[in-house]
Protein backbone atom coordinates (compact mmCIF):
# COMPACT_ATOMS: atom_id res chain seq x y z
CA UNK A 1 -7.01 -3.13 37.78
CA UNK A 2 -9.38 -6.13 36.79
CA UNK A 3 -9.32 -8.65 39.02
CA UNK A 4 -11.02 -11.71 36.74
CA UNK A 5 -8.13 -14.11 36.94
CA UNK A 6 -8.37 -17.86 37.43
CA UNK A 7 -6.92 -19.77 40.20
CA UNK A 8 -4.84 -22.92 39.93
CA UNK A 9 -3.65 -25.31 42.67
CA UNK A 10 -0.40 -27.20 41.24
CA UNK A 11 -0.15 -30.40 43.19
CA UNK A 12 3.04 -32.12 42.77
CA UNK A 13 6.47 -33.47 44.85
CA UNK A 14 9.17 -32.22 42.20
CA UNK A 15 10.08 -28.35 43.93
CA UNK A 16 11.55 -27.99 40.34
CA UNK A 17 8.24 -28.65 38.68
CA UNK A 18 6.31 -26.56 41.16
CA UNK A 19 8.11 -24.09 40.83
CA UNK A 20 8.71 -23.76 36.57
CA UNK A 21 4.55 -24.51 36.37
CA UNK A 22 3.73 -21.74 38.67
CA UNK A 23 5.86 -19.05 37.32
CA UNK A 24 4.66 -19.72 33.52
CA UNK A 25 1.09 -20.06 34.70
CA UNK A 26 1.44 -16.48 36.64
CA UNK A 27 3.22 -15.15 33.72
CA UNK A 28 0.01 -16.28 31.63
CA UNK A 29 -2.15 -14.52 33.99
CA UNK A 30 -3.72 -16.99 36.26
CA UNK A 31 -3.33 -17.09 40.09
CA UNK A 32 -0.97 -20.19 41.40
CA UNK A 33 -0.97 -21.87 44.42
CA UNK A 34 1.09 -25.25 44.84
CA UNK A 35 0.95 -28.24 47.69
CA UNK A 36 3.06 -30.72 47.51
CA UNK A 37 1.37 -33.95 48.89
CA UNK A 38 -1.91 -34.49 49.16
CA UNK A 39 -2.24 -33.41 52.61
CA UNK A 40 -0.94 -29.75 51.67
CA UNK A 41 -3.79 -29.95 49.22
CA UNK A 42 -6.61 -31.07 51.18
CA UNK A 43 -5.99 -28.00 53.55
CA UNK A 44 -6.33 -25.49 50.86
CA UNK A 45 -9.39 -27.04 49.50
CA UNK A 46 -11.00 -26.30 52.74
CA UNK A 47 -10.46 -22.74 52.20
CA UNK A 48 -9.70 -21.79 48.64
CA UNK A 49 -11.87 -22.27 45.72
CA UNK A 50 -9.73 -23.34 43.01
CA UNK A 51 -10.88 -23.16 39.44
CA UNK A 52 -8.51 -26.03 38.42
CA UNK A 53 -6.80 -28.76 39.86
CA UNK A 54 -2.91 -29.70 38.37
CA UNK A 55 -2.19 -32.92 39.70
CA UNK A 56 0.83 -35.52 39.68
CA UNK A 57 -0.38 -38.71 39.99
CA UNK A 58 3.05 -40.31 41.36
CA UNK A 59 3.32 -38.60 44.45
CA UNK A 60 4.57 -40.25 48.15
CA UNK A 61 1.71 -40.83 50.07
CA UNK A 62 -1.96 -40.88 48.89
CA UNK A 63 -0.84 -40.30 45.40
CA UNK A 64 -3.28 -38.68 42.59
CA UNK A 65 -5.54 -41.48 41.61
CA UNK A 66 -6.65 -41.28 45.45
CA UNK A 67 -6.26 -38.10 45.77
CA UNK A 68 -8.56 -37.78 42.16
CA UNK A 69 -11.05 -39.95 43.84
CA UNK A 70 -11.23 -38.06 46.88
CA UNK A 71 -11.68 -34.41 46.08
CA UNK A 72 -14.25 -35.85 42.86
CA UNK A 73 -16.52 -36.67 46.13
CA UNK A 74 -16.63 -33.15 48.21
CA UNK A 75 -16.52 -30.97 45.20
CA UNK A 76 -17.13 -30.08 41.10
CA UNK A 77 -13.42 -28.92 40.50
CA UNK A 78 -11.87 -30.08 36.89
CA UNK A 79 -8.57 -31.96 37.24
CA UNK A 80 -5.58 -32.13 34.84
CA UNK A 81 -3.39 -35.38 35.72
CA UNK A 82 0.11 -35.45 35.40
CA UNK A 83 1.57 -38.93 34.87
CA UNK A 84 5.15 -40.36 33.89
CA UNK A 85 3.35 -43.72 32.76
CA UNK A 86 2.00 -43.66 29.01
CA UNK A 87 0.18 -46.48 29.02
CA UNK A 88 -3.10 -46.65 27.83
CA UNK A 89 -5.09 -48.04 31.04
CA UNK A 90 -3.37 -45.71 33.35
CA UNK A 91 -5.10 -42.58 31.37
CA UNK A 92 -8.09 -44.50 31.42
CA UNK A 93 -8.22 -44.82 35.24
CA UNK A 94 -7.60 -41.29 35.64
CA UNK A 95 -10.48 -40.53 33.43
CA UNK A 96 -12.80 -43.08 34.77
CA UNK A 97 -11.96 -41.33 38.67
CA UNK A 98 -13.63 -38.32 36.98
CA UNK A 99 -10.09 -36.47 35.89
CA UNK A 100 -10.89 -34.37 32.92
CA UNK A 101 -8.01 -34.69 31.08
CA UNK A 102 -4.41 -35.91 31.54
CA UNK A 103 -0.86 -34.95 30.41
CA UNK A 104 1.92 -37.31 30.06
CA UNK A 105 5.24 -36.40 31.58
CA UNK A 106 7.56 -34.63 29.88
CA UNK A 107 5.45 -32.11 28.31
CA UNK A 108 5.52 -28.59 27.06
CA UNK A 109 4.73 -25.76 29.52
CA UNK A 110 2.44 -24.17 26.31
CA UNK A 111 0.71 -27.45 26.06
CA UNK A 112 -0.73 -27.73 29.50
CA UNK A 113 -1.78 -24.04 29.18
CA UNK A 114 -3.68 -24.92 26.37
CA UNK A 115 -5.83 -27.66 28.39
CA UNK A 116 -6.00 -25.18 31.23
CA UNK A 117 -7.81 -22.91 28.76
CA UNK A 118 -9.53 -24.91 26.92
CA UNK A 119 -10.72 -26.37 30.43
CA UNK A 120 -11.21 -23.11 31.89
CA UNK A 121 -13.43 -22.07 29.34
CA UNK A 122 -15.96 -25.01 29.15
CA UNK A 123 -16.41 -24.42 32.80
CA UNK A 124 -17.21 -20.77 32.95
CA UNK A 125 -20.41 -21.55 30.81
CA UNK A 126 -23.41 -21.00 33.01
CA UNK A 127 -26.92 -23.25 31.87
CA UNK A 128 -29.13 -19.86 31.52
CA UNK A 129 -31.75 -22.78 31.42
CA UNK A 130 -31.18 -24.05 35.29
CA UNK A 131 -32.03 -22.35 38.80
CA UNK A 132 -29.58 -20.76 40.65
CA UNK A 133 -29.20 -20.04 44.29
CA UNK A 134 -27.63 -17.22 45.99
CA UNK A 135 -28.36 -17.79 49.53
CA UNK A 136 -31.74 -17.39 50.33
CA UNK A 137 -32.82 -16.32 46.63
CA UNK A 138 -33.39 -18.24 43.74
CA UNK A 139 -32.57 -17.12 40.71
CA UNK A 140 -34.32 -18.23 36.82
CA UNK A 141 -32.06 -16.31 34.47
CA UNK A 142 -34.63 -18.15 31.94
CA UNK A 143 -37.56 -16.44 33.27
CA UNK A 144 -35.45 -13.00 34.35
CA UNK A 145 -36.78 -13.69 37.98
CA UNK A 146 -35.23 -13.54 40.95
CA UNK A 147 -37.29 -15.60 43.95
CA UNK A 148 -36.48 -14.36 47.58
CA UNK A 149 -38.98 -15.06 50.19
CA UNK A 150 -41.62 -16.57 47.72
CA UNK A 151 -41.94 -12.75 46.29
CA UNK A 152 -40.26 -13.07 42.66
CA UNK A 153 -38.74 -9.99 41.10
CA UNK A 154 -37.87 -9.11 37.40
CA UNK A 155 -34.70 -8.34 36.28
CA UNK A 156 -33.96 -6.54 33.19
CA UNK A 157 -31.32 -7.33 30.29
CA UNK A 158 -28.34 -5.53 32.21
CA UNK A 159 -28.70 -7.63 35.26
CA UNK A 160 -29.14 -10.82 33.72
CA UNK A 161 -25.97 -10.17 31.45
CA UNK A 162 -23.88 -8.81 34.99
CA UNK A 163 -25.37 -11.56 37.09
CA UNK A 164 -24.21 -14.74 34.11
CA UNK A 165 -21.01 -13.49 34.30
CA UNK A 166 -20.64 -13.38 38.30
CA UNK A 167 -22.19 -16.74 38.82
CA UNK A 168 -19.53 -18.26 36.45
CA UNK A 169 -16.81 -16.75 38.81
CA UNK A 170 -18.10 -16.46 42.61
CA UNK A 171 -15.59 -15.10 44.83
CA UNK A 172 -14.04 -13.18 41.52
CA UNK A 173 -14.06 -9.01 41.84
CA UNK A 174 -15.42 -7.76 38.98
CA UNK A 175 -14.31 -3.45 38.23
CA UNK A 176 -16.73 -0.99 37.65
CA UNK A 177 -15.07 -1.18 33.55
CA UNK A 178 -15.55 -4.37 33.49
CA UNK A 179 -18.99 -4.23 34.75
CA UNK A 180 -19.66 -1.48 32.23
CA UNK A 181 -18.51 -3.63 29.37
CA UNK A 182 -20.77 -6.70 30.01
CA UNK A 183 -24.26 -4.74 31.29
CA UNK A 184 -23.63 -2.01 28.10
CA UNK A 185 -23.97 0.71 31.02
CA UNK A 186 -20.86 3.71 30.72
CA UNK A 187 -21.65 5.61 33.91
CA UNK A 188 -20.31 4.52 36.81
CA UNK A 189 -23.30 5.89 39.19
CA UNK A 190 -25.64 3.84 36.54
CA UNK A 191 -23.75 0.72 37.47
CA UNK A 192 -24.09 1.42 41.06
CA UNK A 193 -27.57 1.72 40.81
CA UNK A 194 -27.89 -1.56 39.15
CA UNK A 195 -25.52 -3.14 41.72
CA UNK A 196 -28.07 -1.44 44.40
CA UNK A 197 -31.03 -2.96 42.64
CA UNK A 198 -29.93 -6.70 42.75
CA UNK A 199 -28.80 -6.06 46.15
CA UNK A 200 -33.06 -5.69 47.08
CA UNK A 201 -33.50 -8.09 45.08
CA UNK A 202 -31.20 -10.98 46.16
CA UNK A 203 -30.15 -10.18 49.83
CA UNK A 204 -32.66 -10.20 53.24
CA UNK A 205 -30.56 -7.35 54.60
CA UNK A 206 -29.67 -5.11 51.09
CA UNK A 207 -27.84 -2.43 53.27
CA UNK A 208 -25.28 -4.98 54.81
CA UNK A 209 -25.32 -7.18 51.89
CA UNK A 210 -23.87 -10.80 52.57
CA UNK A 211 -23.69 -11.81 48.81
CA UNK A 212 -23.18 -9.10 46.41
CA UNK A 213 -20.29 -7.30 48.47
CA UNK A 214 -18.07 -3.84 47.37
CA UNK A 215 -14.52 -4.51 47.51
CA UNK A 216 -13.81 -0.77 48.33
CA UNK A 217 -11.38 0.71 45.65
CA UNK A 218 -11.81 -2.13 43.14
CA UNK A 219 -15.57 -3.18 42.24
CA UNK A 220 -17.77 -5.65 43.26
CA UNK A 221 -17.68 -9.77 43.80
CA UNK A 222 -20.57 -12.65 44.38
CA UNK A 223 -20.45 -14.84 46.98
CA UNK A 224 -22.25 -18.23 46.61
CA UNK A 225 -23.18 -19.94 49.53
């Protein structure tokens, strides 16, 4: 089974809300996890990276303006605000906190699923134009290069296509299949080669890799660190 599903944290005080939000949103295929204060949420973020935030903005407490604010300065997470009040300069404030987008209250479950795509989507997009680092190695998907120790290596087409796709999701397990379908390579001892390859190329210790992991039984995931 594919494991490429995104993960939302629902933060709001209604139980009845919670609860209706994370049973359509599993139902749709995403992975749910719910707080509901801003306390509950800050713990989580600690340890989970979410893809998406869902957040109330009337909550007891540090409410999600604040809670907006707060999160906006530890980390690049996008942030769907749920708010009772309509008017105008409320949405704005949200927006100006760095929210991406906002939903007034009551809405349609199919509604906010559309944003959640729509948001999801945008974000998955990596710039094949910027550097990125994987531990220790630095990697120029525009160049096909992959610096570790100031000794850069090529990569070829297959690993470039494999490695876009796991930098968009770090932390996501990506199946042999799917693996198969984005590099264009059918044999599964072809795709462990491959995997073996980047390994030498992007970890100081290849045999216990600290980056490019197996998750036995299920395929492979990218840790960023």
């Amino acid at each position: 089974m594919e494991n490429n599903k995104s993960h939302i944290l629902i933060v709001d005080d209604d139980d009845r809300i919670r609860g209706l939000l994370k049973d359509y949103l599993t139902e749709n295929n995403y992975i749910v996890s719910t707080a509901e204060n801003a306390d509950q949420a800050k713990q989580k973020l600690q340890y989970i990276k979410f893809d998406i935030i869902i957040l109330d903005v009337m909550m007891p407490g540090q409410n999600g303006y604040e809670l907006t604010k707060d999160i906006k300065k530890q980390m690049e997470v996008p942030i769907i605000l749920l708010t009772a009040k309509g008017e105008v300069e409320n949405r704005i404030k949200g927006l100006e906190l760095g929210a991406d987008d906002y939903l007034g209250k009551p809405f349609e479950p199919k509604e906010l699923l559309l944003r959640i795509n729509n948001i999801i989507k945008k974000n998955l997009k990596i710039d094949t134009k910027s550097k990125h680092k994987v531990g220790e190695a630095e990697i120029d998907l525009n160049k096909m290069t992959i610096n570790l120790n100031n000794k850069p290596r090529k990569m070829n087409n297959s690993e470039k296509k494999i490695l876009i796709e796991m930098l968009a999701k770090p932390g996501i397990t990506f199946s042999r299949e799917k693996i198969g379908k984005i590099s264009g390579i059918s044999q599964e001892r072809s795709i462990d080669v491959m995997i073996t390859r980047l390994r030498q190329k992007l970890e100081i210790d290849p045999k216990n890799p600290k980056y490019l992991q197996t998750i036995r039984g299920s395929g492979y995931v990218l840790w960023i660190q």
